[in-house]
Protein backbone atom coordinates (compact mmCIF):
# COMPACT_ATOMS: atom_id res chain seq x y z
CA UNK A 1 -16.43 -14.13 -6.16
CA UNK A 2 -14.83 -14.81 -9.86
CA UNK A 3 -11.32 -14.73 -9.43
CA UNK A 4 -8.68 -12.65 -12.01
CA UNK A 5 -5.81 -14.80 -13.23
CA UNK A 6 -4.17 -12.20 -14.53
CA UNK A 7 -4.31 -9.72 -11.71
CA UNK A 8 -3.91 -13.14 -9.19
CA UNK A 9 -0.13 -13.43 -10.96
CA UNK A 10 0.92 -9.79 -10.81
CA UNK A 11 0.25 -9.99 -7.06
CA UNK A 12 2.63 -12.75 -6.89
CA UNK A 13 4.80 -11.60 -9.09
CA UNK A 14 5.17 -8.92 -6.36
CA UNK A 15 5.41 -10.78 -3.84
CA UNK A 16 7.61 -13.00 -4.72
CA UNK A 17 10.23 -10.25 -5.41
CA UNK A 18 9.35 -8.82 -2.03
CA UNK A 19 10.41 -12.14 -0.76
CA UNK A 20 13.50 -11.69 -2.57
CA UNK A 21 14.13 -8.29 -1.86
CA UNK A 22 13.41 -8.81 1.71
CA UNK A 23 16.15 -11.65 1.87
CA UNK A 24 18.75 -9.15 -0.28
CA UNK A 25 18.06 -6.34 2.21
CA UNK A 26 18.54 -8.62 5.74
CA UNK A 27 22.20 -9.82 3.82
CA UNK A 28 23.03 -6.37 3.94
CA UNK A 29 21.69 -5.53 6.77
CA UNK A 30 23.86 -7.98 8.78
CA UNK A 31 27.25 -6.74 6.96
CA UNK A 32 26.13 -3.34 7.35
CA UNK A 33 26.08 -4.18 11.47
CA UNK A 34 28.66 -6.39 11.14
CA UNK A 35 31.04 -3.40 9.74
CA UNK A 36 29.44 -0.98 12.32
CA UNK A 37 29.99 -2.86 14.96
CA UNK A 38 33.20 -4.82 14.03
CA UNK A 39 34.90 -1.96 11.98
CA UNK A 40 33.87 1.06 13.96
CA UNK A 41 35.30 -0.96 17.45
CA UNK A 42 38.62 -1.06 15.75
CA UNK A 43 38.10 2.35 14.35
CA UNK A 44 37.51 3.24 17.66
CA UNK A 45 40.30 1.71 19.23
CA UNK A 46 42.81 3.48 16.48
CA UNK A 47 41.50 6.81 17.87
CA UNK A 48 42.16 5.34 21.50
CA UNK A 49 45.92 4.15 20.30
CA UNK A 50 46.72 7.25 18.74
CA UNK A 51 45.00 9.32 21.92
CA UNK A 52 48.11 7.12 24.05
CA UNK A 53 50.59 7.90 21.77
CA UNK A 54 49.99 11.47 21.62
CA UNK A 55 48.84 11.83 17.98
CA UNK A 56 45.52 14.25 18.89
CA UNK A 57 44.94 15.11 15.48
CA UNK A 58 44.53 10.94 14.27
CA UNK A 59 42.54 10.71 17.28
CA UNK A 60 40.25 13.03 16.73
CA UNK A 61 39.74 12.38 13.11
CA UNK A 62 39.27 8.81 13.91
CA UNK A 63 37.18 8.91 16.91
CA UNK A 64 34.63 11.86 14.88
CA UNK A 65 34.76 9.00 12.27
CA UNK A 66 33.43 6.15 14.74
CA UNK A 67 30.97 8.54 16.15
CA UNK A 68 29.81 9.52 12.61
CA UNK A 69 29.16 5.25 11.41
CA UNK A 70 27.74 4.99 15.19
CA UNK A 71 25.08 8.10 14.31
CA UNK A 72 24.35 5.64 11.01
CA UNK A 73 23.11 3.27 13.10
CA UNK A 74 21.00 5.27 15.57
CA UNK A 75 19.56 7.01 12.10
CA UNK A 76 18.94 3.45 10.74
CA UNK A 77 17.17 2.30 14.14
CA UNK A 78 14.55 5.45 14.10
CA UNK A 79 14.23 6.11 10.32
CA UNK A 80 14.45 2.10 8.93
CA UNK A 81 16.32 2.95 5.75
CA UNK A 82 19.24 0.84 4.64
CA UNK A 83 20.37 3.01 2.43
CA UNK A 84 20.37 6.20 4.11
CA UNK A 85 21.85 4.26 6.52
CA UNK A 86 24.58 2.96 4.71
CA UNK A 87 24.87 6.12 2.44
CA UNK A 88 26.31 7.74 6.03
CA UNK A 89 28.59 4.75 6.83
CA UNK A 90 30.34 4.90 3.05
CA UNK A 91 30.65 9.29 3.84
CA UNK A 92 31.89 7.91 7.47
CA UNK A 93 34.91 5.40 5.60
CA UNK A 94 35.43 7.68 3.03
CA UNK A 95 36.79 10.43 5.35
CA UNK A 96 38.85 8.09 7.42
CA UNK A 97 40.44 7.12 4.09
CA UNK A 98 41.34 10.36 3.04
CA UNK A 99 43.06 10.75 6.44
CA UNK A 100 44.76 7.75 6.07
CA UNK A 101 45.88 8.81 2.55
CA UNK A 102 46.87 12.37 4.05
CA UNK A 103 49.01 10.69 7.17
CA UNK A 104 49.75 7.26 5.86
CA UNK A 105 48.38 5.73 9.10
CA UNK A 106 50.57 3.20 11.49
CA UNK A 107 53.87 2.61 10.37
CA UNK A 108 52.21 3.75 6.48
CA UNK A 109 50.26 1.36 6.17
CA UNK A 110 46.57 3.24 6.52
CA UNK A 111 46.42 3.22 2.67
CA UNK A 112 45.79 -0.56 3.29
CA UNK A 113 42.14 0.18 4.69
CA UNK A 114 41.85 2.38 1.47
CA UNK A 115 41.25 -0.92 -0.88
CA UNK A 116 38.60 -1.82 1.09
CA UNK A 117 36.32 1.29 0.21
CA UNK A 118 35.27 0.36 -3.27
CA UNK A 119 33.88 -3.11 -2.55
CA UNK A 120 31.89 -0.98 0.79
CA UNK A 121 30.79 1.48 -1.57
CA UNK A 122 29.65 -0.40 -4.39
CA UNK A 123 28.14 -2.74 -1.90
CA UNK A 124 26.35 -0.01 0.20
CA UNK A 125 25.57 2.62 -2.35
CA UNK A 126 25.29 0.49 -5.48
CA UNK A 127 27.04 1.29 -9.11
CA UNK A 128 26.18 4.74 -9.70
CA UNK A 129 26.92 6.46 -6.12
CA UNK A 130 29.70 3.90 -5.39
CA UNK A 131 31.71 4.96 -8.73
CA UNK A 132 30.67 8.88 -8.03
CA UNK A 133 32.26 8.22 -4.23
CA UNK A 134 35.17 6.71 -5.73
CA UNK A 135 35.74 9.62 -7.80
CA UNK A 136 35.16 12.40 -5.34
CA UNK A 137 37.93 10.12 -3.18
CA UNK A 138 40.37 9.67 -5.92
CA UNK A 139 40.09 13.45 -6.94
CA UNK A 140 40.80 14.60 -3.13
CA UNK A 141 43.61 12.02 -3.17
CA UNK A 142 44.89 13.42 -6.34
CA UNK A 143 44.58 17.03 -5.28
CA UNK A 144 46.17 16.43 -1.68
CA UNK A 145 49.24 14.31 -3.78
CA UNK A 146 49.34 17.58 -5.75
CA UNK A 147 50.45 19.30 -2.95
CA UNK A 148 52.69 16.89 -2.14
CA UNK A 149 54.60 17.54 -5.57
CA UNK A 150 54.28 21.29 -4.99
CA UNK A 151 55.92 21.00 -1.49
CA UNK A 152 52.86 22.13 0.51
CA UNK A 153 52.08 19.31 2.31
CA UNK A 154 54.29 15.99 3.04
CA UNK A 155 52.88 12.73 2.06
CA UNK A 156 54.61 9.88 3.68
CA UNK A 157 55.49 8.13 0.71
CA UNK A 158 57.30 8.06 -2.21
CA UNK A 159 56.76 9.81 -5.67
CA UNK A 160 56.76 6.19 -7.24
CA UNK A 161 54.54 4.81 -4.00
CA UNK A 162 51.79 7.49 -4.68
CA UNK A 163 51.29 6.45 -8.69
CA UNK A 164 51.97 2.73 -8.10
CA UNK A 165 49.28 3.02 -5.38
CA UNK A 166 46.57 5.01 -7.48
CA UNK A 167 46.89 2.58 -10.37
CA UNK A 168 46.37 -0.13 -8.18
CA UNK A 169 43.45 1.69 -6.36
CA UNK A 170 42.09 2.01 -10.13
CA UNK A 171 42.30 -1.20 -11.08
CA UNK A 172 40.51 -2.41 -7.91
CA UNK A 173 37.95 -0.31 -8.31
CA UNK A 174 37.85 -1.15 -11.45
CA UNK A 175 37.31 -5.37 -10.43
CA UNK A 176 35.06 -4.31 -7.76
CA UNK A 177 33.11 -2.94 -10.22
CA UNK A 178 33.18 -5.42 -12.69
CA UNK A 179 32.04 -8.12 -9.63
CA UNK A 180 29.22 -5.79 -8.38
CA UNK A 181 28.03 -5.94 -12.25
CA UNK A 182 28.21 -9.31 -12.01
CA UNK A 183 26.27 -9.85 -8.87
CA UNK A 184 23.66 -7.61 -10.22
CA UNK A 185 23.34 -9.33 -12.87
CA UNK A 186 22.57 -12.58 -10.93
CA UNK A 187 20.47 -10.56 -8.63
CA UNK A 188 18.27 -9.80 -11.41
CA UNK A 189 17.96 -13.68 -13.19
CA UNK A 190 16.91 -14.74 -9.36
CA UNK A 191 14.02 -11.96 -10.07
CA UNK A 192 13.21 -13.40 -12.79
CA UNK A 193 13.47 -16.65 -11.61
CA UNK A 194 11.51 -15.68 -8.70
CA UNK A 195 8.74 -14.45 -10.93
CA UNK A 196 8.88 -17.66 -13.12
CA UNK A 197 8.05 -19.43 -9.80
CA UNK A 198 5.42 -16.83 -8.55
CA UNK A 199 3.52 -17.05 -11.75
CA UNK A 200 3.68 -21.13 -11.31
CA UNK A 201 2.32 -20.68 -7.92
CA UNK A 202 -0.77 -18.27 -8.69
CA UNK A 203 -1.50 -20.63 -11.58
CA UNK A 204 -1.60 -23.75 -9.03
CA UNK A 205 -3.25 -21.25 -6.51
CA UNK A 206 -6.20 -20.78 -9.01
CA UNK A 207 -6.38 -24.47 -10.21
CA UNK A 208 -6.62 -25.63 -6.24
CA UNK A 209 -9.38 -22.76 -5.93
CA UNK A 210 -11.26 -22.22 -8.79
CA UNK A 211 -12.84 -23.58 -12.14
CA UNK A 212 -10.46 -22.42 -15.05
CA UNK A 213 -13.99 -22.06 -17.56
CA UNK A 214 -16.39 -19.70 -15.19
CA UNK A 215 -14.25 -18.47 -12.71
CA UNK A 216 -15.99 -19.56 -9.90
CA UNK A 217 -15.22 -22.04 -7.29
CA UNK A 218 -14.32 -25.33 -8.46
CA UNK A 219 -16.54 -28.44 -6.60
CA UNK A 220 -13.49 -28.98 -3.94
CA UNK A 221 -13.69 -25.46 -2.99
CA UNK A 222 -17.50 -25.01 -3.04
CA UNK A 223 -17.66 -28.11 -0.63
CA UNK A 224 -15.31 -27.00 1.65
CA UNK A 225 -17.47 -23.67 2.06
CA UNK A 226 -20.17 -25.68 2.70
CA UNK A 227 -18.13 -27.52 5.67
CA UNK A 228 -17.20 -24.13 6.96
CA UNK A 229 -20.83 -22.97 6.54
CA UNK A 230 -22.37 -25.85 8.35
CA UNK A 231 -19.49 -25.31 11.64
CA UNK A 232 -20.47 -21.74 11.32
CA UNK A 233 -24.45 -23.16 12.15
CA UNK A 234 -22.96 -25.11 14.91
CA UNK A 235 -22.15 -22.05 16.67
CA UNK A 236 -24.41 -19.25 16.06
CA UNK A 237 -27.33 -21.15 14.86
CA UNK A 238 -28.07 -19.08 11.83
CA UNK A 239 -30.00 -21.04 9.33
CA UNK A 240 -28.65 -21.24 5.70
CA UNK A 241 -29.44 -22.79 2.47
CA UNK A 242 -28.20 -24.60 -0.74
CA UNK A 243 -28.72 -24.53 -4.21
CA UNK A 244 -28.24 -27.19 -6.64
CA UNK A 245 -29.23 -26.53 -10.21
CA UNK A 246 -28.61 -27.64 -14.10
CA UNK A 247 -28.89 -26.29 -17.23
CA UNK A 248 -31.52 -28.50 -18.83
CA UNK A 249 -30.98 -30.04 -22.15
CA UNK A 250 -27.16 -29.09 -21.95
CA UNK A 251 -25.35 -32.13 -23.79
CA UNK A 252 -27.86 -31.46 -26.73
CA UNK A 253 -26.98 -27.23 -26.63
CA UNK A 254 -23.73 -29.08 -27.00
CA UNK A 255 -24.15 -31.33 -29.78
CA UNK A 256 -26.45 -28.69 -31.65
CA UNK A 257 -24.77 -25.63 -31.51
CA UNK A 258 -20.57 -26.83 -30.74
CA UNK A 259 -19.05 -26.70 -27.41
CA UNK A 260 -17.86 -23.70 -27.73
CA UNK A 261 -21.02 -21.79 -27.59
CA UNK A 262 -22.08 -24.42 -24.71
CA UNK A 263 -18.76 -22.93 -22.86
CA UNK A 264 -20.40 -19.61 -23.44
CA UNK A 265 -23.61 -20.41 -21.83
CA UNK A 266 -21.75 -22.06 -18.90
CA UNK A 267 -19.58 -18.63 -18.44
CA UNK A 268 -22.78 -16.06 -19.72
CA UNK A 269 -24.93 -17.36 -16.68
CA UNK A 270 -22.64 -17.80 -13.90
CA UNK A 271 -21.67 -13.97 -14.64
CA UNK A 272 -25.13 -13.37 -14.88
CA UNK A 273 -26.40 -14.69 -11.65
CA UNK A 274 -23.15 -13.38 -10.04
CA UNK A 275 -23.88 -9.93 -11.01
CA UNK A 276 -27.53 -9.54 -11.02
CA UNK A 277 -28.80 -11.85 -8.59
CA UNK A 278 -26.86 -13.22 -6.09
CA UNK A 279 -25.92 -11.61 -3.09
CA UNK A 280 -22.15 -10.79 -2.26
CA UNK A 281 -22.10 -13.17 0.76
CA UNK A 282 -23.57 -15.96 -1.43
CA UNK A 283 -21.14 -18.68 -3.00
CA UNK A 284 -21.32 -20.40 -6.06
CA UNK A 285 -19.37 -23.31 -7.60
CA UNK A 286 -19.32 -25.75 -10.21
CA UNK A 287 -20.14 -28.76 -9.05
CA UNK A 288 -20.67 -30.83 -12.45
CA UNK A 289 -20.18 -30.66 -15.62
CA UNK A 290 -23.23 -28.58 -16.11
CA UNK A 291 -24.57 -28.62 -12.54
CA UNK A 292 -24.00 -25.52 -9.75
CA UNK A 293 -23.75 -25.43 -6.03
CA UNK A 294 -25.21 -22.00 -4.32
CA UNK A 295 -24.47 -21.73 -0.73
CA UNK A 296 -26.77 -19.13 0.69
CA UNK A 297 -25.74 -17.77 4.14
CA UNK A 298 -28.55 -16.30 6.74
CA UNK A 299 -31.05 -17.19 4.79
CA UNK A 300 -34.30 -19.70 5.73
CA UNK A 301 -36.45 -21.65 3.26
CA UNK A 302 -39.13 -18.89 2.59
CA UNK A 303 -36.16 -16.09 1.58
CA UNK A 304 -33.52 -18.97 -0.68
CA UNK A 305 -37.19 -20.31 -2.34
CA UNK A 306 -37.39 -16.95 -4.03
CA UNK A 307 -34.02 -16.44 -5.16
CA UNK A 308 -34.48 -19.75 -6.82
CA UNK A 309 -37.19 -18.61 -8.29
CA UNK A 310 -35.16 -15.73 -9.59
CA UNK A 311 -32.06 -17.94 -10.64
CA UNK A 312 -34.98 -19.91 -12.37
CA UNK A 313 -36.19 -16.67 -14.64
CA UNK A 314 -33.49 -15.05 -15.21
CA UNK A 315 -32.15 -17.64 -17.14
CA UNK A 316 -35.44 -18.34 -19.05
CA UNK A 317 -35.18 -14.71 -20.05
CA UNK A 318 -31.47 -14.21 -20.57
CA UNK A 319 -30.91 -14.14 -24.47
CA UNK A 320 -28.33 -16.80 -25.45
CA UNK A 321 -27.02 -15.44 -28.86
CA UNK A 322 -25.37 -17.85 -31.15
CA UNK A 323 -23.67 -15.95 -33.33
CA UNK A 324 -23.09 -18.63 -36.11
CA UNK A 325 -26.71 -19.63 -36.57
CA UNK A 326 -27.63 -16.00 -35.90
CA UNK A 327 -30.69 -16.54 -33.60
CA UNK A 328 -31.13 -17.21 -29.41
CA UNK A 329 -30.91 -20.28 -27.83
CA UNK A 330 -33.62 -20.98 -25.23
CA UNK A 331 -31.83 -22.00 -21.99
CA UNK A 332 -33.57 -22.95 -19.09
CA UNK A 333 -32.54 -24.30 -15.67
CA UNK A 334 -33.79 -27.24 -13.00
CA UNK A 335 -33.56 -26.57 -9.58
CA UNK A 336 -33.15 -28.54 -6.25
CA UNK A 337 -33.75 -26.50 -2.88
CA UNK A 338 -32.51 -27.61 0.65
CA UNK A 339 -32.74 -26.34 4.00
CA UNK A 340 -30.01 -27.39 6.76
CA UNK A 341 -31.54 -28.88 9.62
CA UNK A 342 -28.99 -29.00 12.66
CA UNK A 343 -28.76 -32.75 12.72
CA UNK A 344 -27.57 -33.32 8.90
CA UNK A 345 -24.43 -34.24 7.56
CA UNK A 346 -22.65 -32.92 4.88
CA UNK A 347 -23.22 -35.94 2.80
CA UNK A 348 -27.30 -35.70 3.74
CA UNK A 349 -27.53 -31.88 3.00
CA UNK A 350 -26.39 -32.75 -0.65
CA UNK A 351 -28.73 -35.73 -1.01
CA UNK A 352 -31.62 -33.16 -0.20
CA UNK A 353 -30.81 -30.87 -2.64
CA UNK A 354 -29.80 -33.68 -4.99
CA UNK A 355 -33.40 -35.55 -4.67
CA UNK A 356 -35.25 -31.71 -4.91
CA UNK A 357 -33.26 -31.20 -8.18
CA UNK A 358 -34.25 -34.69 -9.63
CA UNK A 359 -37.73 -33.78 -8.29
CA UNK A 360 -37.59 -30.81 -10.54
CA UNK A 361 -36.16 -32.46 -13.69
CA UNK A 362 -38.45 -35.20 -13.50
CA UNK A 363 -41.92 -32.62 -13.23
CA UNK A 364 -40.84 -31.40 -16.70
CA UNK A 365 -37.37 -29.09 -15.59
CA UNK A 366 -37.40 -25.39 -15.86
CA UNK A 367 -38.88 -25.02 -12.30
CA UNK A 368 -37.82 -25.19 -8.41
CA UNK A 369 -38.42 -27.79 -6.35
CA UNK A 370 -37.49 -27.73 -2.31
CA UNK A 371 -36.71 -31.08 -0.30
CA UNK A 372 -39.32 -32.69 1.88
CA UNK A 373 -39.38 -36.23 3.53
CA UNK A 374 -42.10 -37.62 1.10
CA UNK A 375 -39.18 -36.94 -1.81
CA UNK A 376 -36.90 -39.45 -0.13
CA UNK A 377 -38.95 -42.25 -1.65
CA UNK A 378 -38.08 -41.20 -5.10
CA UNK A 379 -35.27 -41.91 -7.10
CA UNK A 380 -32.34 -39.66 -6.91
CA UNK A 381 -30.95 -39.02 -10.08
């Protein structure tokens, strides 16, 4: 029933990155189906072009390529993992560039799609597996060039063309690197940003909910249990009962012994009760200053008049240890009993239980007294 502030944040905390996450990860999602189904197509109709024009060997490469990204997307519908996923589309573009490199593509200009695989990789694969792609590419590129200069195999460009275009594949690799940094970076201030916010919103989450000194419901929240608990009679007809009660005496505890140690008392019996007498489906709220509200679910008259009782005693014999004087402090508690009838309001259920509790108080306190029609002729307090 007492709620944890601390633990309340943490589990906004994470779920407020979750919500950011969640947003980060449908972003790339959509690019990484916008490039399998926008850059495979043309991928696919390159191995369709070069099919027509007789170049089998492009073909085939390509069209092994477009079937490899397609497989990324069947793995990504059955197994739900973006990064597997992607993992396969970066291999995927990473082989069609090396053909590219190797045959210089239409009219040479395949290298082209080449500048285009750092900002997929670092995109798809992050920092650390896009740079160790990049470098497996670059040294394949370098070792296939190598041949080039040894006279094994033909590149289709120039001596000068091959350095000029792996400095300039450097340096973008290089940028794309140094933007990916950056958008990490800004990723990880809207975390923290986000968690700024979360923490706000537990914070207002407990304020709305509960009292910030016991940890149990605050009155707003204790009342609109009792709405909810007096529908739930409307339907099944289960009979329940409220609690009011007050710590007798309280405002001189206060003045006597600081309001610190009266903040102590407030806290030491609410625990109390919570933990030793009432039940788990009970509530209990603050509905004063010093004053509680139990709402007691399935239960009749006969069954709540003894748990009063109990409230009443345990807090007669709970020790109240004031540290500073170094002796207990006698505590005792007044209590008001009512019984829903099916014809009450809200407003006339807590009149009952407010006349029973000045009933109490005004027999001497430190006992239970239950609402009956001769009290309405009293004076409520």
């Amino acid at each position: 029933r007492a709620f944890d502030e601390n633990r309340g944040a943490r589990c906004w905390h994470r779920h407020g990155v979750c919500i950011v996450t969640e947003h980060i990860d449908q972003v790339k999602y959509r690019i990484l189906m916008l490039f399998i189904g926008g850059g495979n197509s043309v991928i696919f109709a390159f191995s369709i072009v070069n099919l027509v024009s007789g170049h089998y060997v492009g073909a085939a490469i390509t069209l092994l390529v477009s079937l490899f990204i397609f497989f990324s997307y069947i793995f990504f519908a059955k197994r739900r993992s973006l990064k597997a996923s992607g993992r396969l589309v970066v291999y995927g573009f990473t082989g069609l560039c090396i053909y590219l490199y190797c045959s210089g593509g239409f009219y040479n200009t395949g290298y082209l799609w080449i500048f285009m695989l750092p900002m997929v990789s670092f995109f798809l694969e992050g920092n650390k597996k896009g740079i160790h792609t990049l470098g497996l590419f670059l040294i394949a590129s370098i070792g296939i060039s190598v041949l080039h200069f040894l006279g094994i195999h033909n590149l289709p460009y120039s001596d000068v063309h091959i350095a000029i275009f792996h400095a300039a594949f450097i340096v973008n690799a290089a940028l794309m690197n140094l933007i990916h940094r950056i958008l990490a970076a800004a990723e990880l201030d809207l975390f923290e940003k986000m968690r700024e916010v979360s923490a706000l919103n537990s914070q207002l989450e407990y304020y709305a909910f509960f009292d910030t000194l016991t940890g149990i419901y605050n009155r707003r929240q204790i009342i609109a249990n009792l709405v909810t608990e007096i529908e739930r009679y409307k339907r099944s007809k289960h009979e329940f009962c409220i609690i009011l009660f007050d710590i007798d005496h309280f405002k001189a505890v206060n003045d006597t012994y600081g309001h610190q140690f009266g903040d102590y008392v407030l806290k030491a019996l609410v625990n109390g009760l919570n933990d030793n007498i009432l039940r788990r489906s009970d509530s209990i709220g603050r509905y004063g200053g010093e004053e509680f509200l139990v709402i007691m679910p399935e239960t009749r008259l006969e069954g709540a008049l003894i748990a009063a009782e109990r409230l009443r005693q345990y807090c007669m014999d709970f020790t109240f240890y004031n540290t500073e004087y170094e002796k207990p402090v006698p505590v005792t508690i007044s209590i008001g009993l009512a019984e829903y009838q099916g014809d009450n309001s809200l407003d006339t259920l807590l009149r009952k239980a407010d006349v029973a509790l000045y009933e109490a108080k005004h027999r001497g306190r430190n006992t239970v007294k239950t609402w009956h029609p001769k009290l309405d002729s009293g004076k409520s307090h």
